[in-house]
Every structure is written in C-alpha cells, then in structure tokens.
N, C-alpha and C. Protein backbone atom coordinates (compact mmCIF):
# COMPACT_ATOMS: atom_id res chain seq x y z
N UNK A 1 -11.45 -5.55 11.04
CA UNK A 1 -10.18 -5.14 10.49
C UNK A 1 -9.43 -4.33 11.55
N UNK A 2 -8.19 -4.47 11.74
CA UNK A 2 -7.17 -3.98 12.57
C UNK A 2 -5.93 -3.37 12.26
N UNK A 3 -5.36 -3.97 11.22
CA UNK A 3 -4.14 -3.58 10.82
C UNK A 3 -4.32 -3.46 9.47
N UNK A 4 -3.53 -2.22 9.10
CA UNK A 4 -3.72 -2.09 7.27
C UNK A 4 -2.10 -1.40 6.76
N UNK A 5 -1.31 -2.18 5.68
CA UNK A 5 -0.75 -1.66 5.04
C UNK A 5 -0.67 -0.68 4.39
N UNK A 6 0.13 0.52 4.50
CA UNK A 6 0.27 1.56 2.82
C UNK A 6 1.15 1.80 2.11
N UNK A 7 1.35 1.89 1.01
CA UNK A 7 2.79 2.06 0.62
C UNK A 7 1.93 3.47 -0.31
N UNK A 8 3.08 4.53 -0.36
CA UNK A 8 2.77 5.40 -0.95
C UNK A 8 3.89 6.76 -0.64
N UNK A 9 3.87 7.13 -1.62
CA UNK A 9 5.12 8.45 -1.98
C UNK A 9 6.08 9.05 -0.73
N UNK A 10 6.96 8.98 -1.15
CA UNK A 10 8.24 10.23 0.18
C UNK A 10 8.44 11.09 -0.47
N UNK A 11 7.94 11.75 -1.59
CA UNK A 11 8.42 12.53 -2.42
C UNK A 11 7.74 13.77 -1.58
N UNK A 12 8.25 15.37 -1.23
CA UNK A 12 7.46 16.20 -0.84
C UNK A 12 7.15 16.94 -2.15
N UNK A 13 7.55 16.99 -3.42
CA UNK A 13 7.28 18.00 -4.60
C UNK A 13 5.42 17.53 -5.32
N UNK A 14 5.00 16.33 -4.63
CA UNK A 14 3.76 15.87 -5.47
C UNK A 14 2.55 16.85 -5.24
N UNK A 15 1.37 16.76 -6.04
CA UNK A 15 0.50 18.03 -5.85
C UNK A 15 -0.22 17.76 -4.92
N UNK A 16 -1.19 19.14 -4.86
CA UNK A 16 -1.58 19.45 -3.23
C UNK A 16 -2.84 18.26 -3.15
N UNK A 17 -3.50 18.02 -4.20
CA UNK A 17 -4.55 16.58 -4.50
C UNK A 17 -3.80 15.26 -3.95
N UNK A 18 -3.26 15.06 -3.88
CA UNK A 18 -2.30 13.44 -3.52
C UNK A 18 -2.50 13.83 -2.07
N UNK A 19 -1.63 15.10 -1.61
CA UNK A 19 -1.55 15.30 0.20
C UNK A 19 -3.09 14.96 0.50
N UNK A 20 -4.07 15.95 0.17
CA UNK A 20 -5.66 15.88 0.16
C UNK A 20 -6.17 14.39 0.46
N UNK A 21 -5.75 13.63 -0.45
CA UNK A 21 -6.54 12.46 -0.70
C UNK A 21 -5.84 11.92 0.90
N UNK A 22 -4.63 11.32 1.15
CA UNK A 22 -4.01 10.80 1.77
C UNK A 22 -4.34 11.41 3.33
N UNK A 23 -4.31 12.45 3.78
CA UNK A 23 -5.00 13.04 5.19
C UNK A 23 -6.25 12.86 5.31
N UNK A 24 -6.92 12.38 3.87
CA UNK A 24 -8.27 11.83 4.07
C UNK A 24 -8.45 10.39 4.56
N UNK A 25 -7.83 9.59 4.01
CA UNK A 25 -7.37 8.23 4.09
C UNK A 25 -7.09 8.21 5.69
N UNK A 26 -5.92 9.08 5.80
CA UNK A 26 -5.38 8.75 7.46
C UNK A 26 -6.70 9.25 8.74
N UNK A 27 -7.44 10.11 8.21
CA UNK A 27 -8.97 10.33 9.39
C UNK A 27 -9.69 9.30 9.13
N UNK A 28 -9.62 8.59 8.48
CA UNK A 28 -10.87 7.32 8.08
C UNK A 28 -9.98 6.45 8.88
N UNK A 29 -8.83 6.09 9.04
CA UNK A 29 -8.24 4.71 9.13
C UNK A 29 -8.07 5.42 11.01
N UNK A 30 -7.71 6.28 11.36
CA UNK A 30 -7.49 6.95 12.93
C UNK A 30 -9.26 6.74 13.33
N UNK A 31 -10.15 7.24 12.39
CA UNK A 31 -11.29 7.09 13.20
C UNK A 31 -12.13 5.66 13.20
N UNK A 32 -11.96 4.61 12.74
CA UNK A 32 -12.09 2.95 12.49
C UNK A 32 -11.51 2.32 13.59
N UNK A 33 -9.85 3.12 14.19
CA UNK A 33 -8.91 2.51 15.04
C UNK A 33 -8.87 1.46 14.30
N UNK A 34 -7.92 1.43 13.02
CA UNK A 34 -7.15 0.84 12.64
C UNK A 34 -5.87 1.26 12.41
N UNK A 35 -4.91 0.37 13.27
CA UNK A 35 -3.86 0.28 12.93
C UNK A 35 -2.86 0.41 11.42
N UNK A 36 -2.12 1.74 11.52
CA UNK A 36 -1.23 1.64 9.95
C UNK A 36 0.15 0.98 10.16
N UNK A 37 0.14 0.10 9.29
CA UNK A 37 1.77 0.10 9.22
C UNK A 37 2.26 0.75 7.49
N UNK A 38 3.62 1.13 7.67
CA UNK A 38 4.03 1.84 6.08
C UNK A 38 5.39 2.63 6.55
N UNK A 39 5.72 2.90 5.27
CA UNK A 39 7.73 3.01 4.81
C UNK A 39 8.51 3.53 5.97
N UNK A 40 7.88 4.63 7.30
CA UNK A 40 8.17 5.32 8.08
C UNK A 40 8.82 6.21 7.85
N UNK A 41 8.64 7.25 6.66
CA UNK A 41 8.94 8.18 6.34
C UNK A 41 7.85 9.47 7.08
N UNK A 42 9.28 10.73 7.41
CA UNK A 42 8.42 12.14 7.68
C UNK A 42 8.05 12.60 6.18
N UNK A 43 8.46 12.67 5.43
CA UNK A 43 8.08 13.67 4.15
C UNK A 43 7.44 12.97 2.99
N UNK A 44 6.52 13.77 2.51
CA UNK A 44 6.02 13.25 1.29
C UNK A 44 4.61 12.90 1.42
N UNK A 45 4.08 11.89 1.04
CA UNK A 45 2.31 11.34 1.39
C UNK A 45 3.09 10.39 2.94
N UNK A 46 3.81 9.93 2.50
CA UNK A 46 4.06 9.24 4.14
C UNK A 46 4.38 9.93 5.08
N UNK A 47 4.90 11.15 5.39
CA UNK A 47 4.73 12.03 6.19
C UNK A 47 3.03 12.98 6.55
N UNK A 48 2.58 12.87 5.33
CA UNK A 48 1.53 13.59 5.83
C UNK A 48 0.08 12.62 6.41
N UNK A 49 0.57 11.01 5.66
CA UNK A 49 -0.21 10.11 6.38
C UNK A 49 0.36 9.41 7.74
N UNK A 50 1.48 9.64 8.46
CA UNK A 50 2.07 9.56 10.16
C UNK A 50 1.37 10.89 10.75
N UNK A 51 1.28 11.81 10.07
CA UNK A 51 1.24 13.49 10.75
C UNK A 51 -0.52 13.47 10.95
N UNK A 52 -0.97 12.60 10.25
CA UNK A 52 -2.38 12.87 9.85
C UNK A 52 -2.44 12.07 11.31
N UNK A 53 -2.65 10.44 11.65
CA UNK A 53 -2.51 9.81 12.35
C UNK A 53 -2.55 10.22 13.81
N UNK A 54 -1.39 10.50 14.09
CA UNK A 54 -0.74 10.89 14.66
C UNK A 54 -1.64 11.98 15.76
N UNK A 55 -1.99 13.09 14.60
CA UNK A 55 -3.01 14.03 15.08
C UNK A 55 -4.38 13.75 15.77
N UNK A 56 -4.89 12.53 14.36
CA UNK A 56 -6.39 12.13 15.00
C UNK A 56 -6.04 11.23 16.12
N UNK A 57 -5.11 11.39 16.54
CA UNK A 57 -4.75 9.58 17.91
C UNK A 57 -4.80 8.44 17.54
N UNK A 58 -5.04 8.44 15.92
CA UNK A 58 -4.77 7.05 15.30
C UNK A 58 -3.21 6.02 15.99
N UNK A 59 -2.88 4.97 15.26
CA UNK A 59 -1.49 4.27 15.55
C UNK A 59 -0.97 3.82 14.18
N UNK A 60 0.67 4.63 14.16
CA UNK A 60 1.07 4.16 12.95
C UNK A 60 2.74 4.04 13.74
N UNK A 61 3.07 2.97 12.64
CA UNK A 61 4.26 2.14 12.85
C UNK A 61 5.06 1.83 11.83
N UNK A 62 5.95 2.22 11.93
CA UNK A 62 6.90 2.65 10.43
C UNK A 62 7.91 1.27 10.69
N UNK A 63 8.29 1.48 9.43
CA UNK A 63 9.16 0.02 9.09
C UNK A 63 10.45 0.44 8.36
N UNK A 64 11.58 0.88 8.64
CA UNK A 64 12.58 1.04 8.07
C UNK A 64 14.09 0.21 8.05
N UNK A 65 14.48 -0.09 6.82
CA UNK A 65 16.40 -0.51 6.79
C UNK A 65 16.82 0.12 7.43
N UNK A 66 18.18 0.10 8.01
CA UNK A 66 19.35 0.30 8.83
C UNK A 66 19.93 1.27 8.30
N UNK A 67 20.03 0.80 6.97
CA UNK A 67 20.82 2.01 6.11
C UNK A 67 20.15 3.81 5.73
N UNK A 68 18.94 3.46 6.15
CA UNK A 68 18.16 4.84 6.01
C UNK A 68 18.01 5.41 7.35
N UNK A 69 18.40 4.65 8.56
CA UNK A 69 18.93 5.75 10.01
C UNK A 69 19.48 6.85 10.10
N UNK A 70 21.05 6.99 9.47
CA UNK A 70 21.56 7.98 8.93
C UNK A 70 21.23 9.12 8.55
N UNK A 71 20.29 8.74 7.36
CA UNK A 71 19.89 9.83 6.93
C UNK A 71 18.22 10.92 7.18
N UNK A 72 17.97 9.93 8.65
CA UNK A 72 16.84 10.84 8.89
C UNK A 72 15.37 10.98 8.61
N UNK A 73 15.21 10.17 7.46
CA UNK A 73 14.04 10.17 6.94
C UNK A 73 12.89 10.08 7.02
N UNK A 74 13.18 9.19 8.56
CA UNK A 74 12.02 8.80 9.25
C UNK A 74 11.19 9.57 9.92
N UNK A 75 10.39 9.17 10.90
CA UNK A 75 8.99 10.03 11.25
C UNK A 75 9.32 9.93 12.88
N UNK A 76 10.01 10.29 13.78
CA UNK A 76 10.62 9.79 15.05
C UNK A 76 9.22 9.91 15.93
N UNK A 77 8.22 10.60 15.39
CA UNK A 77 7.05 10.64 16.56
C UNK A 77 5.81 9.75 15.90
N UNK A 78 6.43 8.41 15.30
CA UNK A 78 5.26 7.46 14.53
C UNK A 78 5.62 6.87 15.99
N UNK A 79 3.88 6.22 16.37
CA UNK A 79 3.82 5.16 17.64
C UNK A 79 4.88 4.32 17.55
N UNK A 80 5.61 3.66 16.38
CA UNK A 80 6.40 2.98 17.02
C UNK A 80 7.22 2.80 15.29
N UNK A 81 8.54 2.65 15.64
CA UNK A 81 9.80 2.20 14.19
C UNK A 81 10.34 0.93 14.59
N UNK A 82 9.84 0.21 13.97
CA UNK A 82 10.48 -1.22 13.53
C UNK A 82 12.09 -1.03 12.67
N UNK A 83 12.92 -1.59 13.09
CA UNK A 83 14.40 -0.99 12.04
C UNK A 83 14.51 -2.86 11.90
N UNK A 84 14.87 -2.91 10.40
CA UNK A 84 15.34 -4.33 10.11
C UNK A 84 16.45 -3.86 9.15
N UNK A 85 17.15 -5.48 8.21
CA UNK A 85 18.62 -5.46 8.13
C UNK A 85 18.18 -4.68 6.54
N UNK A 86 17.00 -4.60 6.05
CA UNK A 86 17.24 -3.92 4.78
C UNK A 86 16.14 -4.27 3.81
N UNK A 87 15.81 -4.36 2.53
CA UNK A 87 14.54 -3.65 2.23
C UNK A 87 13.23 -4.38 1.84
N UNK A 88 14.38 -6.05 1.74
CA UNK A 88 13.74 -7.43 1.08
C UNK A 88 12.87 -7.52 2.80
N UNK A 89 13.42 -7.15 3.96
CA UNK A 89 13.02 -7.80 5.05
C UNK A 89 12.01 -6.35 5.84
N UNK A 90 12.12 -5.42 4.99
CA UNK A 90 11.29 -4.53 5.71
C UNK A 90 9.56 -4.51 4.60
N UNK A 91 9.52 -5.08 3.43
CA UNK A 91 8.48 -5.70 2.72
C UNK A 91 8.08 -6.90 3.53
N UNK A 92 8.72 -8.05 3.70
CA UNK A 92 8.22 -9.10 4.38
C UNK A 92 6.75 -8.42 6.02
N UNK A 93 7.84 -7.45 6.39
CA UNK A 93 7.30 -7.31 7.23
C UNK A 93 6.11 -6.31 7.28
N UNK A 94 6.10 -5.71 6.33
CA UNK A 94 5.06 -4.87 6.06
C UNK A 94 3.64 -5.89 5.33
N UNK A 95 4.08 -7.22 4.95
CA UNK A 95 3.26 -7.82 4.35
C UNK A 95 2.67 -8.97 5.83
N UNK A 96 3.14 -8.83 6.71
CA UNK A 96 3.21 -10.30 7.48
C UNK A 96 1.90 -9.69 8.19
N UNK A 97 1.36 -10.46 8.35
CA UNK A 97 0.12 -10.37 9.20
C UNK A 97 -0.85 -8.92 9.36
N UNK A 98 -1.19 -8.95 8.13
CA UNK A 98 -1.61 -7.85 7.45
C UNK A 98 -3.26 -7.76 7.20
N UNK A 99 -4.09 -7.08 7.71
CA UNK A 99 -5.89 -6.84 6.98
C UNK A 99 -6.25 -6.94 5.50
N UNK A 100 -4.78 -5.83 5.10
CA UNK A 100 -4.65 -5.37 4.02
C UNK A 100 -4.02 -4.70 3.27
N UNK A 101 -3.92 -4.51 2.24
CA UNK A 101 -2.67 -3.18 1.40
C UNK A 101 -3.34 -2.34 0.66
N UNK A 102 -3.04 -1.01 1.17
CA UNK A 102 -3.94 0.18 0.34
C UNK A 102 -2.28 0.93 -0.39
N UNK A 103 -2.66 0.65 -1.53
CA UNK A 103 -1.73 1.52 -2.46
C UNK A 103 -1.86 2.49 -2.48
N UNK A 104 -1.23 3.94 -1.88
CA UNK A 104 -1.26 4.73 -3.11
C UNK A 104 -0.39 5.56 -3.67
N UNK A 105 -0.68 7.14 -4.80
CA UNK A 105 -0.01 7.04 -5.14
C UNK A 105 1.82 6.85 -5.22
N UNK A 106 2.43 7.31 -5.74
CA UNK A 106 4.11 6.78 -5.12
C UNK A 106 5.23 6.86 -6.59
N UNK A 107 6.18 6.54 -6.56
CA UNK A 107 7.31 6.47 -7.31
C UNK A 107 7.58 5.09 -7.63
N UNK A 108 9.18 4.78 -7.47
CA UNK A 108 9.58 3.72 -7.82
C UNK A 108 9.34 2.26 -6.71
N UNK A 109 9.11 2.87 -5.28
CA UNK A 109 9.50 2.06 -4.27
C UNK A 109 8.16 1.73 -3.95
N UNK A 110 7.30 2.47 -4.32
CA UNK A 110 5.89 2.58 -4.29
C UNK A 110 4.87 1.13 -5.06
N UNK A 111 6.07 1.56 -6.41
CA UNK A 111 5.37 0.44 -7.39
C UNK A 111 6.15 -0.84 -7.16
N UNK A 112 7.22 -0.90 -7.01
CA UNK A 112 8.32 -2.07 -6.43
C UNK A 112 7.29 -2.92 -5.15
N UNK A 113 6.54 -2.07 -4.37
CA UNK A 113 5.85 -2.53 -3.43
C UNK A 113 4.63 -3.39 -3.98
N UNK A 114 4.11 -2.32 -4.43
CA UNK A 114 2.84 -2.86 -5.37
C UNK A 114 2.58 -4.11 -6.08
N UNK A 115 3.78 -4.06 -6.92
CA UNK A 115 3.77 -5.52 -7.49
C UNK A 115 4.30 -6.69 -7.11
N UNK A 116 5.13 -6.51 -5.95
CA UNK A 116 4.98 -7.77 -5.11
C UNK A 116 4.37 -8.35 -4.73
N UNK A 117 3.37 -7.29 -3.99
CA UNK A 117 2.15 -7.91 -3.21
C UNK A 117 1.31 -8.39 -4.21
N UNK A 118 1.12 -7.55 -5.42
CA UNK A 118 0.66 -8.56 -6.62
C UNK A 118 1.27 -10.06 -6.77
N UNK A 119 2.18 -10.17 -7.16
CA UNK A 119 2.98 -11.10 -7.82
C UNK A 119 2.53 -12.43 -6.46
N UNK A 120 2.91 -11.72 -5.71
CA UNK A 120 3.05 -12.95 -4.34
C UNK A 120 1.11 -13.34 -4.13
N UNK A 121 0.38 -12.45 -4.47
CA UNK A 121 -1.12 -13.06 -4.79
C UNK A 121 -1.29 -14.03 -5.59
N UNK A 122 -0.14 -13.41 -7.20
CA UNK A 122 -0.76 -14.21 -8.02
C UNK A 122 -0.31 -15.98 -7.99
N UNK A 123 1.07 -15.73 -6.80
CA UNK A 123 1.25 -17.55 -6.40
C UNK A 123 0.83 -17.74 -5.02
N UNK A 124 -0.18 -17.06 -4.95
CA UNK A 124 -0.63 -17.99 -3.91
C UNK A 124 -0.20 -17.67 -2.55
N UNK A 125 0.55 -16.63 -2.70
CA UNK A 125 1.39 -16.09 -0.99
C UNK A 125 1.09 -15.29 -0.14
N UNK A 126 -0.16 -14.88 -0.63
CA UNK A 126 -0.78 -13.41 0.27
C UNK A 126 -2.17 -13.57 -0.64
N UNK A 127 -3.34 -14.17 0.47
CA UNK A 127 -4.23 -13.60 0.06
C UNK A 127 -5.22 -12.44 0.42
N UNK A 128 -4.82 -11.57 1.07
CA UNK A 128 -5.82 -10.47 1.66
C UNK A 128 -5.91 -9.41 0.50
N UNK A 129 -7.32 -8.55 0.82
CA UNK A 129 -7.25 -7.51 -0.06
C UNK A 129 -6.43 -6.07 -0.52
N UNK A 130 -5.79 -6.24 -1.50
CA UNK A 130 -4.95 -4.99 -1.79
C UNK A 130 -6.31 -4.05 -3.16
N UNK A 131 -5.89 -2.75 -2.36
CA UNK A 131 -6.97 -1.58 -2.99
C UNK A 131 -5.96 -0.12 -3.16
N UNK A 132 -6.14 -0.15 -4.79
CA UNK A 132 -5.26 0.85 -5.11
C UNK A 132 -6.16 1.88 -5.36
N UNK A 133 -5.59 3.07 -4.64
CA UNK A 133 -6.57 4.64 -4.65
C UNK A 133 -6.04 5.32 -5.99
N UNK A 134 -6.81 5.17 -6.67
CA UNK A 134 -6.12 5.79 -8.14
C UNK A 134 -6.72 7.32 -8.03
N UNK A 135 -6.01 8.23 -7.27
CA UNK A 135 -6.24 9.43 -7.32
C UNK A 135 -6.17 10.23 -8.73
N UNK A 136 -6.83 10.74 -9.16
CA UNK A 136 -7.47 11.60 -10.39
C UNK A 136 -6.29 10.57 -11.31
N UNK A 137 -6.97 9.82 -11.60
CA UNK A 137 -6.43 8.62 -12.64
C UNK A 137 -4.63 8.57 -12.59
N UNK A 138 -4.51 8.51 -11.62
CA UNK A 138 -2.53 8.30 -11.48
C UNK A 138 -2.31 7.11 -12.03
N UNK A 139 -2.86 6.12 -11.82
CA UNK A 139 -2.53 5.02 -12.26
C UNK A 139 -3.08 4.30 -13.60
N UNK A 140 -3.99 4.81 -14.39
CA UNK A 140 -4.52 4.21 -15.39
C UNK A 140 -2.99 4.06 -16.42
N UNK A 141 -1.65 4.55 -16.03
CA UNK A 141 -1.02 4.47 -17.54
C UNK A 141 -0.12 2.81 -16.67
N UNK A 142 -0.62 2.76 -15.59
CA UNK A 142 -0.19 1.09 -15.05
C UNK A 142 -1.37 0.14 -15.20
N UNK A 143 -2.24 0.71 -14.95
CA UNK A 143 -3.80 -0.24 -15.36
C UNK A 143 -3.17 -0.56 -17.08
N UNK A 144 -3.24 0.29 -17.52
CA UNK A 144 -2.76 -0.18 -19.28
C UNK A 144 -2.01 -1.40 -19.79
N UNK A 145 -0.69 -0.74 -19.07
CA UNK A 145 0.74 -2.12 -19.12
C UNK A 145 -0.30 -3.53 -18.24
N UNK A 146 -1.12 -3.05 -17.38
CA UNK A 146 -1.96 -4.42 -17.15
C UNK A 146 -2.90 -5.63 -17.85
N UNK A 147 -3.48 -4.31 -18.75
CA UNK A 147 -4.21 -4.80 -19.85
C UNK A 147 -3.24 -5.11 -20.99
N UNK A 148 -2.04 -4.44 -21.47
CA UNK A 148 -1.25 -5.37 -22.28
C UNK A 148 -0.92 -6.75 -22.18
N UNK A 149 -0.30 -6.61 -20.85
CA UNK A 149 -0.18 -7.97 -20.21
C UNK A 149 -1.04 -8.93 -20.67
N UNK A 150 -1.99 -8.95 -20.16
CA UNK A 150 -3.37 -9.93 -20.44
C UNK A 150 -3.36 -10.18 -21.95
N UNK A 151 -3.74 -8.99 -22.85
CA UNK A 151 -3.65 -8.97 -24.08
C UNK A 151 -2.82 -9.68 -24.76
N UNK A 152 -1.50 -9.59 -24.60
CA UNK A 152 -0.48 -10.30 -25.12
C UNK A 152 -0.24 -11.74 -24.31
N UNK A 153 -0.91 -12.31 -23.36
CA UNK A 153 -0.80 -13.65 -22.34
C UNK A 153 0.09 -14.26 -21.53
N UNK A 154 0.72 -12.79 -21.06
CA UNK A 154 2.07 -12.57 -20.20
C UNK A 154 1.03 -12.95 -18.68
N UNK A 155 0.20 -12.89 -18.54
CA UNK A 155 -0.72 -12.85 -17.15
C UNK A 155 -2.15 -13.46 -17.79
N UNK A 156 -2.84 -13.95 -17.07
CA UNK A 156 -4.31 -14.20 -16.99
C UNK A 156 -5.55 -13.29 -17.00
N UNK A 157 -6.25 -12.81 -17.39
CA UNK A 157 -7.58 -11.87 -17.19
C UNK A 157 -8.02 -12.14 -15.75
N UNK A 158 -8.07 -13.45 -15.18
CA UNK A 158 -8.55 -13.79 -13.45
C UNK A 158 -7.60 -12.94 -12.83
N UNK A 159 -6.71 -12.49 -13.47
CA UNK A 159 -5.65 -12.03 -12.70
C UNK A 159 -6.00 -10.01 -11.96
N UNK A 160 -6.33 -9.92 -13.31
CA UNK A 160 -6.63 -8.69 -12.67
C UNK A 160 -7.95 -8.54 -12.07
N UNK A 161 -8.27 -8.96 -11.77
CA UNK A 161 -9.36 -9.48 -10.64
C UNK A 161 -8.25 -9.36 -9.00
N UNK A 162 -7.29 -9.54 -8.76
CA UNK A 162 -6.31 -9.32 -7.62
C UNK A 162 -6.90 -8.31 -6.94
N UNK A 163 -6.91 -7.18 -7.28
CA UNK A 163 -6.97 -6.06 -6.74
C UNK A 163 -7.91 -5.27 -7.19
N UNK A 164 -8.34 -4.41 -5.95
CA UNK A 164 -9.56 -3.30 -6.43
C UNK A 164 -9.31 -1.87 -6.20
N UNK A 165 -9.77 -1.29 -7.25
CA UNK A 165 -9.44 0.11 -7.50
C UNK A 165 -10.40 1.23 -7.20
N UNK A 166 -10.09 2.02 -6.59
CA UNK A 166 -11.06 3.20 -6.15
C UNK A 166 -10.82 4.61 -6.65
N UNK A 167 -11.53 5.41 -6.55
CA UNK A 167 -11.17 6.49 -6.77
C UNK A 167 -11.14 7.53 -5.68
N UNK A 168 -11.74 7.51 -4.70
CA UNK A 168 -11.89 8.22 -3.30
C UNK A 168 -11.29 7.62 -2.11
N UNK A 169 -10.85 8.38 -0.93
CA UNK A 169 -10.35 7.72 -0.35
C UNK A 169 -11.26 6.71 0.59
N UNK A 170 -12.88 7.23 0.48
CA UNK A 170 -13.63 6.61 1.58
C UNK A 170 -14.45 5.80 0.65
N UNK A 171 -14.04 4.78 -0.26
CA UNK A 171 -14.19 4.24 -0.71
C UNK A 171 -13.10 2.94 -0.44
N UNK A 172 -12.23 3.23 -0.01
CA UNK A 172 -11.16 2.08 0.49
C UNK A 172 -11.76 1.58 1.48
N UNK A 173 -12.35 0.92 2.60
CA UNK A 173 -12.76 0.38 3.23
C UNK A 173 -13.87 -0.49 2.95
N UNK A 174 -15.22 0.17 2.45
CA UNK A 174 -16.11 -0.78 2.42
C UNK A 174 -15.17 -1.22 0.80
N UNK A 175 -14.12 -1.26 -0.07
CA UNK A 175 -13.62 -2.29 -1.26
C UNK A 175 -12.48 -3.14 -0.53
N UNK A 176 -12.40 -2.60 0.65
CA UNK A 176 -11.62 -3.82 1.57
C UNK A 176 -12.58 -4.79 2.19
N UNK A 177 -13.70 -4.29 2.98
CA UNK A 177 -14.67 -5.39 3.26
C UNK A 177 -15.27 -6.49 2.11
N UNK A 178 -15.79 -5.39 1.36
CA UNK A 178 -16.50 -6.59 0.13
C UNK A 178 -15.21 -6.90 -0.88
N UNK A 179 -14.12 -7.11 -0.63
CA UNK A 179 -12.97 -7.81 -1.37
C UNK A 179 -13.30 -9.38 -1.44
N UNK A 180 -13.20 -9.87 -2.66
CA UNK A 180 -13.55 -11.20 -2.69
C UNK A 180 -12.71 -12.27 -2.54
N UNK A 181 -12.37 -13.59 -1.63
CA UNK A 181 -11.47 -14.07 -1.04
C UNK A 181 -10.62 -14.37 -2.20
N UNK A 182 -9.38 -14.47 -2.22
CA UNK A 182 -8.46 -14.69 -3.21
C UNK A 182 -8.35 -16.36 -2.82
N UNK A 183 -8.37 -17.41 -3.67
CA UNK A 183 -8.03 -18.46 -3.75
C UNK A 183 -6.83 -18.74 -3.84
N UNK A 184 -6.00 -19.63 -2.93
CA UNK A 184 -5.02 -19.96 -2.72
C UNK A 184 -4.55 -21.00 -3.93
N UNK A 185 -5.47 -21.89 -4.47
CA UNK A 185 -5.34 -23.20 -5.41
C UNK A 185 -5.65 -22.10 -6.75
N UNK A 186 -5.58 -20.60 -6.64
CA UNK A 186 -5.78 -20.29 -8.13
C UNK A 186 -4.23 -19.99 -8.80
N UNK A 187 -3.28 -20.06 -7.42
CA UNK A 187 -1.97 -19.90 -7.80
C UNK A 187 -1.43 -20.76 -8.76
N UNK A 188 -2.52 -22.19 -8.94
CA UNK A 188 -1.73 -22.96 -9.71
C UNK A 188 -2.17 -22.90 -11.19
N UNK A 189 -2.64 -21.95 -11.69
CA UNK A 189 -3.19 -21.48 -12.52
C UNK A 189 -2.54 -19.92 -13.10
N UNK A 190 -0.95 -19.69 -12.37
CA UNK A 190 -0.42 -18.67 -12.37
C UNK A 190 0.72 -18.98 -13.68
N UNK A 191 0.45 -17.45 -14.34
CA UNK A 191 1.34 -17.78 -15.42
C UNK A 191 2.44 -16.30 -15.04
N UNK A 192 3.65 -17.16 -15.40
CA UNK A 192 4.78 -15.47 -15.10
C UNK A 192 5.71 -15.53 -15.79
C-alpha cells in the first residue's frame, strides 16, 4: 500500500477525542510511508492530520477548488496542493488511483464524500477498500439510516458488506489489508 485517501472534518470546534484519534492515524500512515491524499485544509481534523504528517516526515497532498484559494483554507506547507476547476473534479481526483479511503469523522462534505465512494462501489466504479473510523460511535446514527435502508429494500444487505468499520485508529490498516475484494459484476446486482 502507497497511497491512501481521507476525508474528514475542517471544523476546528470538534472534541479533543476526534483531534486524538486523527494524529494517531497520521503517525501510523507517516510511519508505513504511506502517502495521504485529502481536502487540503489547515484547520480542523484536516489540519491536524497535514500538521501530524508533516511533523513525522510523512507526505500529504491536498486537493483543492479554485474557489477556496481566496479564502485561505488550505495547508500551504502540505508536500504538495493539487488546485482543480471545483468540487465534482477535486473528488474524482481524490478517488483516482487510490489504495484506499479511510473515513473519518466530518460534517456535510465529509459525508457527501463518503457516500460517493459508496455509491460508486455499489456500481461497480471503485473497487478498493474504504474503512470508516467510527470514533466513540460517531457514526452509528449513519450505520442506522444504513440498516433502514436494507430494511425497507432501498439497498441490498451484500451491500453493507462495502465497507469496514473500526473503532481505533490502528486498526485501519490491517481492515485495509484483510478488506475483501469488491466484485466488479456485483454492480449488476445494484439496486438505487
């Protein structure tokens, strides 16, 4: 493994457990020498996962729209900023030739991320492993709306099989290794 996706919070108000988890994440992924790519934000969990990086001599490479130059947001001492025309094309590229996608936690742009890379699994468009760090259960009230889903037959039960969930951060790696290959021909078996 070489390169790994993250999508996860710009928010700086989240608690001091989220920063924790995430500077943990970024010494595991700096000491592997794996490559991060993610939002290229200074503040928030994405600031403290460039800052983390950054520190251990890891390599991270931020991906930002045009329209967020302006305002600064970015991390100017990430190894390197990719700038594209805007936000459909800065996902593409965060997804393109990818190890993997480690979720975590995050807001709106966070989950906007999330379920793409879902969605685009569930036809067939990305099969690598995505592993969501469900720090002190952040996400079980989205695990839920998952299990509705299923419940009501808006989605498949194979489906949530997509992705694997952890609770620690050093637990993301070996659930990226033993991730089980996603079948490309199960897309045709995709209900949306």
């Amino acid at each position: 493994m070489e390169k790994v996706t993250v999508f996860c919070a710009s928010s700086n108000k989240v608690a001091e457990k989220y920063y924790a988890a995430t500077t943990e994440l970024g010494q595991i992924l700096a000491k592997n020498n794996i490559t991060v790519y993610y939002g290229g934000g200074k503040d928030g969990l994405m600031g403290a996962l460039s800052r983390t990086l950054l520190a251990e001599q890891g390599r991270i490479i931020g991906v930002l729209p045009e329209f967020m130059r302006p305002f600064h947001w970015y991390n100017a001492d990430a190894t390197q900023l990719i700038w594209v025309k805007n936000m459909f094309e800065r996902k593409q590229m965060l997804l393109s030739d990818t190890d993997a996608v480690i979720c975590l936690p995050g807001g709106c742009g966070t989950l906007d991320e999330l379920l793409e890379v879902i969605t685009l699994k569930q036809l067939g468009q990305f099969d690598k492993p995505i592993v969501i760090l469900n720090t002190d259960g952040y996400f079980e009230p989205l695990f839920a709306m998952f299990r509705k889903m299923t419940d009501e037959h808006f989605i498949r039960e194979m489906h949530l099989g997509m992705w694997t969930t952890v609770s620690t951060p050093a637990e993301i790696l070996p659930a990226i290794e033993s991730s089980p290959k996603w079948e490309l021909n199960n897309a045709s078996s995709a209900q949306i």
